[in-house]
C-alpha atoms as a PDB file:
ATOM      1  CA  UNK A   1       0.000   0.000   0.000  1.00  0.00           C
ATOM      2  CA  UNK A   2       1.342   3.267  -0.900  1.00  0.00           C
ATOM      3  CA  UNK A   3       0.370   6.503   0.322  1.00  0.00           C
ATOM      4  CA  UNK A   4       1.482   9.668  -1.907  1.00  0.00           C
ATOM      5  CA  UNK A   5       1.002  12.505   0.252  1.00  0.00           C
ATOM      6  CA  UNK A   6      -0.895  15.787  -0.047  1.00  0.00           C
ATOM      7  CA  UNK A   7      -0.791  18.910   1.340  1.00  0.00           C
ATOM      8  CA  UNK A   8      -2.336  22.260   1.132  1.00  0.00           C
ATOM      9  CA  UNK A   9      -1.037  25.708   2.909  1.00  0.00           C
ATOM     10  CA  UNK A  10      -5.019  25.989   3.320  1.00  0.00           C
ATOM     11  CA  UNK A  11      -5.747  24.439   6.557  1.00  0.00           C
ATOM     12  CA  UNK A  12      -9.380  25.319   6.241  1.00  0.00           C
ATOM     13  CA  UNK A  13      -9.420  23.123   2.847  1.00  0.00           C
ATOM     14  CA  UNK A  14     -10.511  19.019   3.881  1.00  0.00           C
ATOM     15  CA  UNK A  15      -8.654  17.004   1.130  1.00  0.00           C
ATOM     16  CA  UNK A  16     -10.560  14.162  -0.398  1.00  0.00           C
ATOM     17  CA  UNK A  17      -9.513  10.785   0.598  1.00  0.00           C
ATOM     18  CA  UNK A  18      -9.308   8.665  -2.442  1.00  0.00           C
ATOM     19  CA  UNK A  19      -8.634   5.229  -2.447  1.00  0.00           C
ATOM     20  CA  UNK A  20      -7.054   3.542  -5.406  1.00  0.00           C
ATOM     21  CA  UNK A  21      -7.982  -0.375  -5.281  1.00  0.00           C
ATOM     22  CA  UNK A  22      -5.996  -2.243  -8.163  1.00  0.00           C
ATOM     23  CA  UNK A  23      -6.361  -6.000  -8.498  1.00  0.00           C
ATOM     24  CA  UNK A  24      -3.363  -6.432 -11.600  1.00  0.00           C
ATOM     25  CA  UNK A  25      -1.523 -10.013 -10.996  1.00  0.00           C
ATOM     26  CA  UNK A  26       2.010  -8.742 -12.762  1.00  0.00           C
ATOM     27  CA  UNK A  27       4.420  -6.223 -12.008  1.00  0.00           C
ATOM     28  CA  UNK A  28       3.979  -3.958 -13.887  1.00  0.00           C
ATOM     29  CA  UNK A  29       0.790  -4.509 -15.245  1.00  0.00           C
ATOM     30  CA  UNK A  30      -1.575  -2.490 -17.432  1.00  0.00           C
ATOM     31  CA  UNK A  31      -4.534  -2.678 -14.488  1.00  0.00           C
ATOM     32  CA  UNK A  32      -2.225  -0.628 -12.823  1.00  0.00           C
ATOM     33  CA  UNK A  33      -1.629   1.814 -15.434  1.00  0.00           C
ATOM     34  CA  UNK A  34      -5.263   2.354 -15.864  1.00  0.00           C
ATOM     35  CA  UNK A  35      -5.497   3.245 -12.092  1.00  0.00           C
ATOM     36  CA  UNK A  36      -2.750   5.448 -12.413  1.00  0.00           C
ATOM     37  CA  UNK A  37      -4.494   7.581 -15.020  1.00  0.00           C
ATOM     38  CA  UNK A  38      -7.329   7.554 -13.206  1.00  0.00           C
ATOM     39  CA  UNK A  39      -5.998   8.951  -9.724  1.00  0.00           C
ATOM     40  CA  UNK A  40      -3.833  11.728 -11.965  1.00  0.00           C
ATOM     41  CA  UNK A  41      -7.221  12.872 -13.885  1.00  0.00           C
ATOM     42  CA  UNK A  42      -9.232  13.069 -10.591  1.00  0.00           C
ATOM     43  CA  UNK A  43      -6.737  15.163  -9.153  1.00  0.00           C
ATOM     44  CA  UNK A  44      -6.215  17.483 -11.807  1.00  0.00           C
ATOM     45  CA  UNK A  45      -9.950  17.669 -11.542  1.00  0.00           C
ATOM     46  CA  UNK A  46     -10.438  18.627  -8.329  1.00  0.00           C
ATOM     47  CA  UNK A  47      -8.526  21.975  -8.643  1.00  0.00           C
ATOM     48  CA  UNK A  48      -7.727  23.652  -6.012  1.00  0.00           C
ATOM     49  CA  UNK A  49      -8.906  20.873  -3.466  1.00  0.00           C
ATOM     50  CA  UNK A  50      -6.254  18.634  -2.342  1.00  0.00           C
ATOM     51  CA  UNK A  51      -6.087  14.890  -2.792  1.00  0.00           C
ATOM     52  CA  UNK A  52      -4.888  12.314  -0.398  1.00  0.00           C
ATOM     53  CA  UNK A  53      -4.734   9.020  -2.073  1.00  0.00           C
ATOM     54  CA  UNK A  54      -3.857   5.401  -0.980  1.00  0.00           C
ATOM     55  CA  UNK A  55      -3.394   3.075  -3.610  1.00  0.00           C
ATOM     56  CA  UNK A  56      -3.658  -0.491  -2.783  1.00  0.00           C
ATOM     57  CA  UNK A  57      -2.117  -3.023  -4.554  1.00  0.00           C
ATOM     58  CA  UNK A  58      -4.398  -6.127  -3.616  1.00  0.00           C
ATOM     59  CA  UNK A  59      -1.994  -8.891  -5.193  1.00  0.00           C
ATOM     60  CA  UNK A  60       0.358  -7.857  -2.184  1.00  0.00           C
ATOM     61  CA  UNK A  61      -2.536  -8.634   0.394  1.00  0.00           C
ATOM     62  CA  UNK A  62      -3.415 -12.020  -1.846  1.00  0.00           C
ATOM     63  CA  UNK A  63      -2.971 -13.975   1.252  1.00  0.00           C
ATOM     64  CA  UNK A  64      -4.747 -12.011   4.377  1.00  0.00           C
ATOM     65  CA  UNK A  65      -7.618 -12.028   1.598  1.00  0.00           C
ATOM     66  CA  UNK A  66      -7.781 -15.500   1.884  1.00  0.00           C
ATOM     67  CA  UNK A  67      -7.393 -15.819   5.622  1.00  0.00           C
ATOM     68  CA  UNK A  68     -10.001 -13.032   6.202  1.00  0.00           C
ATOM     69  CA  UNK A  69     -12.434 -14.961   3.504  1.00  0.00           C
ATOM     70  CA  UNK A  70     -11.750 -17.872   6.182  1.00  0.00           C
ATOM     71  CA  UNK A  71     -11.452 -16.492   9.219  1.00  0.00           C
ATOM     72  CA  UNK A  72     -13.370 -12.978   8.527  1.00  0.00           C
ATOM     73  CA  UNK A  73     -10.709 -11.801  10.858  1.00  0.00           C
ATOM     74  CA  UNK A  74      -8.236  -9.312   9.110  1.00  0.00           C
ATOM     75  CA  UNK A  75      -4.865  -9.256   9.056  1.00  0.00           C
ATOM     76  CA  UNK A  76      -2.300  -6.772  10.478  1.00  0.00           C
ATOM     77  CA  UNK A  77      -1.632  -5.387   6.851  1.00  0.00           C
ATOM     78  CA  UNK A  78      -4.769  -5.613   5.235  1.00  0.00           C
ATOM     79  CA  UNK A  79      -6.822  -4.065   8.506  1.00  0.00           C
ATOM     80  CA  UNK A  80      -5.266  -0.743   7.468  1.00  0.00           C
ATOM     81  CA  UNK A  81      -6.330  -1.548   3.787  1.00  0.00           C
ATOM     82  CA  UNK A  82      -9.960  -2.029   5.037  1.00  0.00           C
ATOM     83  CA  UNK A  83      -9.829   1.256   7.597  1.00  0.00           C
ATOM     84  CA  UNK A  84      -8.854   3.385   4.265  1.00  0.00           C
ATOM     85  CA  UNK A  85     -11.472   2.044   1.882  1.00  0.00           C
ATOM     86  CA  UNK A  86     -14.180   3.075   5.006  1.00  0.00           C
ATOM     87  CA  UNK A  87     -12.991   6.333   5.705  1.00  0.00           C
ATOM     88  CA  UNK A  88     -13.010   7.126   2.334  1.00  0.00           C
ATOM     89  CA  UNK A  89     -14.356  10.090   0.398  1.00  0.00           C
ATOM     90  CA  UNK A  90     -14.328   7.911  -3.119  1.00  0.00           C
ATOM     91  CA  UNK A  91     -13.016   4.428  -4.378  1.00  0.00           C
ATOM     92  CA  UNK A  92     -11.355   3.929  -7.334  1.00  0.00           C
ATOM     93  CA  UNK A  93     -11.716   0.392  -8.233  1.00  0.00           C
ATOM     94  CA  UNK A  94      -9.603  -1.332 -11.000  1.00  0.00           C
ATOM     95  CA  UNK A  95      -9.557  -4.997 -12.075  1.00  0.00           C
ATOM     96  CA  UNK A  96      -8.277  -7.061 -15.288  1.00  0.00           C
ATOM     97  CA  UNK A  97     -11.353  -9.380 -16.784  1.00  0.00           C
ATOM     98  CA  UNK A  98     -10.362 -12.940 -17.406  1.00  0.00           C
ATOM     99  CA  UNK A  99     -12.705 -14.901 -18.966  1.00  0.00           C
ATOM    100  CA  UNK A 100     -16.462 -13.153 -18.336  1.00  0.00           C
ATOM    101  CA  UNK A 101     -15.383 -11.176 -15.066  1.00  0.00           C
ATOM    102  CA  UNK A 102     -13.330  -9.501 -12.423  1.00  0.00           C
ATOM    103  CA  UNK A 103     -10.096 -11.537 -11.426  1.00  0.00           C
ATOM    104  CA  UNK A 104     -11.090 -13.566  -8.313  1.00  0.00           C
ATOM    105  CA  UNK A 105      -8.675 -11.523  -6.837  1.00  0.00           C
ATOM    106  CA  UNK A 106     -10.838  -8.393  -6.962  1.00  0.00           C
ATOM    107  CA  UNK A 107     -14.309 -10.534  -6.350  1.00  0.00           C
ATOM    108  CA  UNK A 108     -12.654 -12.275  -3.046  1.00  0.00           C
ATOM    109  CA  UNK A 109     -11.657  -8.876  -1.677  1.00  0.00           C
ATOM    110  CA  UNK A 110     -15.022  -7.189  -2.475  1.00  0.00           C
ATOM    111  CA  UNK A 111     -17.003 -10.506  -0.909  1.00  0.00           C
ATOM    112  CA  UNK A 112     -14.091 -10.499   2.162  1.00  0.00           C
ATOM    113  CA  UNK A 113     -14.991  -7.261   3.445  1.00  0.00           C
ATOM    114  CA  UNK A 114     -18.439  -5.956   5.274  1.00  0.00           C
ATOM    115  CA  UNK A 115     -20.887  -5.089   2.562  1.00  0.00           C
ATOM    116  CA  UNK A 116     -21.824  -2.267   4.450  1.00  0.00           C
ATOM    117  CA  UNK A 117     -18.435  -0.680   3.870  1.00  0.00           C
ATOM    118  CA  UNK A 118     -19.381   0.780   0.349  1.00  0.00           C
ATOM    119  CA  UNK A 119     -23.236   1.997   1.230  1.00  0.00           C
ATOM    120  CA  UNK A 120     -23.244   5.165  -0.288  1.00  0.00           C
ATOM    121  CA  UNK A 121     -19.882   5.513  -1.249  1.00  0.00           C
ATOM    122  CA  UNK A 122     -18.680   7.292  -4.597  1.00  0.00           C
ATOM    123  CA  UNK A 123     -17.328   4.568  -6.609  1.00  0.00           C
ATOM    124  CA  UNK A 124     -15.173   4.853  -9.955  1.00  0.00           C
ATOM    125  CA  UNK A 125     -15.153   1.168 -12.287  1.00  0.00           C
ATOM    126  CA  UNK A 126     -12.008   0.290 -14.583  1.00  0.00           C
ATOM    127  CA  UNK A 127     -11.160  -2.799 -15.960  1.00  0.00           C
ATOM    128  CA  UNK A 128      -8.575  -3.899 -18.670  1.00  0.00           C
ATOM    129  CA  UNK A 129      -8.017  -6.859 -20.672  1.00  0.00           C
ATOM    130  CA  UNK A 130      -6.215  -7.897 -24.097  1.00  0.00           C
ATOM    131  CA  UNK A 131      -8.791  -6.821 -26.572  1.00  0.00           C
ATOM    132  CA  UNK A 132     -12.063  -4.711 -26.574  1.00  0.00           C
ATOM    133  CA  UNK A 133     -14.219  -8.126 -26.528  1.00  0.00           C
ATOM    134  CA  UNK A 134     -14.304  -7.914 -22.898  1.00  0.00           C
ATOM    135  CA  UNK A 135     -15.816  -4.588 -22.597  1.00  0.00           C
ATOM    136  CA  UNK A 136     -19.074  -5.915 -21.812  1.00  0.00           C
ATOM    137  CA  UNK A 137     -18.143  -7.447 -18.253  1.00  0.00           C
ATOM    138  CA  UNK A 138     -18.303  -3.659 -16.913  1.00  0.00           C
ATOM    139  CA  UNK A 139     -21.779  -3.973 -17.004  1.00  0.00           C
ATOM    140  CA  UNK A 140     -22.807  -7.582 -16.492  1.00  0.00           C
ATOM    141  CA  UNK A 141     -20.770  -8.301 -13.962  1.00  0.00           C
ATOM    142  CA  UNK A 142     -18.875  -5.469 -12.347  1.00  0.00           C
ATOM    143  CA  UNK A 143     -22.010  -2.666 -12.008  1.00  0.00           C
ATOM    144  CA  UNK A 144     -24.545  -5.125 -10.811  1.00  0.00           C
ATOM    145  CA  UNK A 145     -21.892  -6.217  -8.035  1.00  0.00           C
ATOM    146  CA  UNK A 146     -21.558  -2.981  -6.499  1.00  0.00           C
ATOM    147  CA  UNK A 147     -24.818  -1.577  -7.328  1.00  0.00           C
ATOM    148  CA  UNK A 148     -25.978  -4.558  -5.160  1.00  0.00           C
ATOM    149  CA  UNK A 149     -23.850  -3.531  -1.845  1.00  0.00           C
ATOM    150  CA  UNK A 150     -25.657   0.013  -2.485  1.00  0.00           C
ATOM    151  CA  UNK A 151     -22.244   1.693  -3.657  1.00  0.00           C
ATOM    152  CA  UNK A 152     -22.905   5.242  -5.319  1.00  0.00           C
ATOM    153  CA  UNK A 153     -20.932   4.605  -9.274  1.00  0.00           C
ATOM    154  CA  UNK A 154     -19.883   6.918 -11.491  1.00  0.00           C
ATOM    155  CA  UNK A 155     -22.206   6.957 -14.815  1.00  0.00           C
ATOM    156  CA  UNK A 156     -18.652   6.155 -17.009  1.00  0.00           C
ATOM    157  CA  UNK A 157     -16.625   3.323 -16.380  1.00  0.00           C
ATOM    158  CA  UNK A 158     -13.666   3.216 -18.033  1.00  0.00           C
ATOM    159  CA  UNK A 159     -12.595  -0.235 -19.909  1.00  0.00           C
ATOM    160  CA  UNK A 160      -9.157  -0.195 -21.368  1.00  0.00           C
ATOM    161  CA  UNK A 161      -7.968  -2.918 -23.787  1.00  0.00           C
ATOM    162  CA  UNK A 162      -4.336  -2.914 -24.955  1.00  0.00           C
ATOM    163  CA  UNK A 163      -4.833  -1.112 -27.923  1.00  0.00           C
ATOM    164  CA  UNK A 164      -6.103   1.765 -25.850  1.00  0.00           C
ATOM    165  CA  UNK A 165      -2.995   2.489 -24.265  1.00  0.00           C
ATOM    166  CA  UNK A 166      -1.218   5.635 -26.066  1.00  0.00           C
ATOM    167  CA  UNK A 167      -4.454   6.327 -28.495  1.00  0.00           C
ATOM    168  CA  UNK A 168      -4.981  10.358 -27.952  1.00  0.00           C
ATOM    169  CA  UNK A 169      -6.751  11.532 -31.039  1.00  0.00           C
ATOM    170  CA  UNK A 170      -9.504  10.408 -32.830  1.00  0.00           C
ATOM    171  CA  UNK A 171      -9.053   7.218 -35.284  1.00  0.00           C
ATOM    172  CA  UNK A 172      -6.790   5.552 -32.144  1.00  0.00           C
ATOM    173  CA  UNK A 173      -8.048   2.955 -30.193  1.00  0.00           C
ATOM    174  CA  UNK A 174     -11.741   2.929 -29.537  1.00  0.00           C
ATOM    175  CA  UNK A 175     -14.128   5.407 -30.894  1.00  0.00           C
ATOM    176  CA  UNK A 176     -13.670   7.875 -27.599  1.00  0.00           C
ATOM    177  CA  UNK A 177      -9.711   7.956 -26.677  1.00  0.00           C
ATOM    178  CA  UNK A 178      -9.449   6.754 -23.303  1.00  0.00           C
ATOM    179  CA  UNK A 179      -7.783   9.899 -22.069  1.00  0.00           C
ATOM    180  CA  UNK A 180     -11.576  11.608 -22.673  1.00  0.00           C
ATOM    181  CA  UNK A 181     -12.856   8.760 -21.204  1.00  0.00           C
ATOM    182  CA  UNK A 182     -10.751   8.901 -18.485  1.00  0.00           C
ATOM    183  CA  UNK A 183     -11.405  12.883 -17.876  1.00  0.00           C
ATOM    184  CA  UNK A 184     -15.205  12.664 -18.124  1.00  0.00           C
ATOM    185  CA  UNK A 185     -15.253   9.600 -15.913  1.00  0.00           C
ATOM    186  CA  UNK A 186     -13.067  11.331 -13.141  1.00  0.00           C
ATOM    187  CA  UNK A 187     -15.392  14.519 -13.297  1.00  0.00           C
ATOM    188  CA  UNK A 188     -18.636  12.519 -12.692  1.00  0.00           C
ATOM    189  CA  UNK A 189     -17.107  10.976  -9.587  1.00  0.00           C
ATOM    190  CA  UNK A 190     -15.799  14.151  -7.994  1.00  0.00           C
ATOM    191  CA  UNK A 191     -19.685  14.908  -8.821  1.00  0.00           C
ATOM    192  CA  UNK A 192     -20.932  12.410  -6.993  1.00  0.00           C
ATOM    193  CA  UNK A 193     -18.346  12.932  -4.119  1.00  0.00           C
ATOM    194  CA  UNK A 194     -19.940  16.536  -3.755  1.00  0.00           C
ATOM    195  CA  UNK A 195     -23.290  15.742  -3.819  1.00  0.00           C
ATOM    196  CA  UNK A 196     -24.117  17.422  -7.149  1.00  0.00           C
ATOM    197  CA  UNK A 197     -25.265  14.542  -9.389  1.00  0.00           C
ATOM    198  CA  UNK A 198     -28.927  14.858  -8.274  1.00  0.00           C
ATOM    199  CA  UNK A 199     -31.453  17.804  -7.887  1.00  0.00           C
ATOM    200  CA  UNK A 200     -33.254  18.727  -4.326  1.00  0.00           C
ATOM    201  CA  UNK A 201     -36.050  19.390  -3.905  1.00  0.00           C
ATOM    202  CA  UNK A 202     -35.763  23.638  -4.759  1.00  0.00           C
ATOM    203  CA  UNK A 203     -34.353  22.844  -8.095  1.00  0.00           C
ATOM    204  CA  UNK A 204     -37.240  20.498  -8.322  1.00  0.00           C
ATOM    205  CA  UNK A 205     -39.610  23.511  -7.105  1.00  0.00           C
ATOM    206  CA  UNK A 206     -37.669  25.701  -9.655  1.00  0.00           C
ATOM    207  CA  UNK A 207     -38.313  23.707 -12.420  1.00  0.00           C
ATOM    208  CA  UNK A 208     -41.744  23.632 -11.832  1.00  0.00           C
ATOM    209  CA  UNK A 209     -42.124  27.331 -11.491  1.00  0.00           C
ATOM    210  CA  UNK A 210     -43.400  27.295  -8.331  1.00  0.00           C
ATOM    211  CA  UNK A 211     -41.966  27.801  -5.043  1.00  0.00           C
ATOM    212  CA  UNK A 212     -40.886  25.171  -2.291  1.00  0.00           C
ATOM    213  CA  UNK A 213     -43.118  25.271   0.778  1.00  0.00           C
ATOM    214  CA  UNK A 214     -41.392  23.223   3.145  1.00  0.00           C
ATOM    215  CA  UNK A 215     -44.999  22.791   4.963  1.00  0.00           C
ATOM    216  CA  UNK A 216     -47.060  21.269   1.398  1.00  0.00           C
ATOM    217  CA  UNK A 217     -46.851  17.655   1.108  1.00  0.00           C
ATOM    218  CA  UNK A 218     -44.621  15.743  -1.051  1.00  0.00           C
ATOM    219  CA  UNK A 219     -45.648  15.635  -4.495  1.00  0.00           C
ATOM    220  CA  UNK A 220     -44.303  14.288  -7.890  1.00  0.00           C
ATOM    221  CA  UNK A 221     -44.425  16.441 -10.940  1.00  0.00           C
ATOM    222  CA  UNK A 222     -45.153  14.217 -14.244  1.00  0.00           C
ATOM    223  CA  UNK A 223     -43.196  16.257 -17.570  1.00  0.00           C
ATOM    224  CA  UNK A 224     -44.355  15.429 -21.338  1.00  0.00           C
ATOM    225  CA  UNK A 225     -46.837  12.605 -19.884  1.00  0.00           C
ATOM    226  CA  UNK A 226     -49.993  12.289 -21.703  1.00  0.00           C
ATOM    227  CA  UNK A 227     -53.436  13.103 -20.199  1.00  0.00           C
ATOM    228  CA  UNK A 228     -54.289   9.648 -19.557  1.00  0.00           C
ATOM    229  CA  UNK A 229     -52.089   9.270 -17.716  1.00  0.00           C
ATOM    230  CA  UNK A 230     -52.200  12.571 -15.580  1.00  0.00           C
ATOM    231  CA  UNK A 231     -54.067  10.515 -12.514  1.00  0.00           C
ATOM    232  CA  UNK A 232     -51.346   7.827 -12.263  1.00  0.00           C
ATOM    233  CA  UNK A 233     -51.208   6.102  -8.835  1.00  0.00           C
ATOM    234  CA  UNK A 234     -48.102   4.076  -7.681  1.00  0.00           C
ATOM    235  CA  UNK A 235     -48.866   0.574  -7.212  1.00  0.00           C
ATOM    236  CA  UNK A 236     -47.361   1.190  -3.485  1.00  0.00           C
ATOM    237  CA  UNK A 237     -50.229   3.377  -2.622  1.00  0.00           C
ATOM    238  CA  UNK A 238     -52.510   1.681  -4.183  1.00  0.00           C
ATOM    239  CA  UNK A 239     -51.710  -1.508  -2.021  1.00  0.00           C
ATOM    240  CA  UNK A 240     -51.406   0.663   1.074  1.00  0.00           C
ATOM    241  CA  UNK A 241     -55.285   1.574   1.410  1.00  0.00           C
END
């Protein structure tokens, strides 16, 4: 585990504690690349806000994995590991795909752990592997994990295959270079970390034209629906009377 430090002459300013999770089997390995880029774009995005970041590599905690999997007793090395990825501000979660999914690696560290450790917590995808064909597991297998332990994830994931490496313009790679990729992905999770990704309910009021009365009962506001269906009732109130 490696902890790059940083600092601020801004006392006032919190820095965001960012944990880097990388699940690569070689040294070095292109996982770990793909993290790499990822921690350097979310820092350039945060500005002026400082970034503390631990980056974990997991194949050096392989074995307290195991034990805790057994034992669910951590270790003395990975018990620090755990303590970061809890205190954290936002994850940053990287894995290689072999076959259809994460390296068992990644999955036995993400089952190893209290589920309850990544309720609510802003959570950034990448995976590599040799060619694009592999893209998919993002979404059948990685989102639906954490989505399940109620994990708060970034709309972009980033998938890198090894062609991706070193394509910056257009005509490189995939379609979308994966330094935009990376840069749009980092943004949306520093979104997410400050609470912006979703309206309340005064820009909800705003958008309606009318203002928020704090004492008026909740109410949902139906946009471009037709007439018939003006008078829709939830099933869940329906069952309630």
């Amino acid at each position: 585990m490696t902890i790059p430090t940083g600092t601020t002459s801004d006392p006032a300013v919190e820095p965001l504690r960012l944990v880097v999770l990388t699940a690569g089997l070689s040294t070095p390995s292109s996982t770990r690349m793909l993290a790499d880029e990822l921690t350097r774009a979310v820092t350039a995005e945060a500005g002026a806000r400082p970034v503390s970041t631990v980056v974990v590599e997991l194949r050096e905690h392989a074995h307290e994995i195991t034990d805790l999997m057994l034992t669910r007793f951590p270790g003395e090395r990975l018990s620090p590991v755990i303590d970061a990825v809890r205190r954290a501000d936002a994850v940053i979660a990287v894995t290689p795909v072999f076959n259809i999914g994460p390296s068992g690696l990644f999955k036995m560290f993400v089952d190893a752990v209290d589920k309850e450790i990544w309720n609510g917590r802003p959570v950034l995808l990448g995976a590599t592997a040799g060619t694009a064909r592999h893209s998919l597991a993002i979404d059948y297998a990685l989102r639906p994990m954490f989505a399940s332990l109620k994990a708060e994830l970034a709309p972009t994931a980033v998938f890198a295959a090894s062609t991706d490496f070193g394509a910056d313009a257009e005509g490189q790679g995939d379609e979308q270079p994966l330094a935009a990729r990376i840069r749009r992905a980092a943004r949306e999770l520093l979104l997410l970390v400050a609470g912006t990704s979703g309206a309340d309910d005064g820009d909800a009021a705003d958008a309606a034209g009318t203002p928020a009365d704090p004492a008026a009962p909740a109410r949902t506001v139906a946009v471009g629906l037709d007439d018939e269906f003006a008078d829709f009732v939830p099933l869940g109130s329906l069952l309630g009377r």
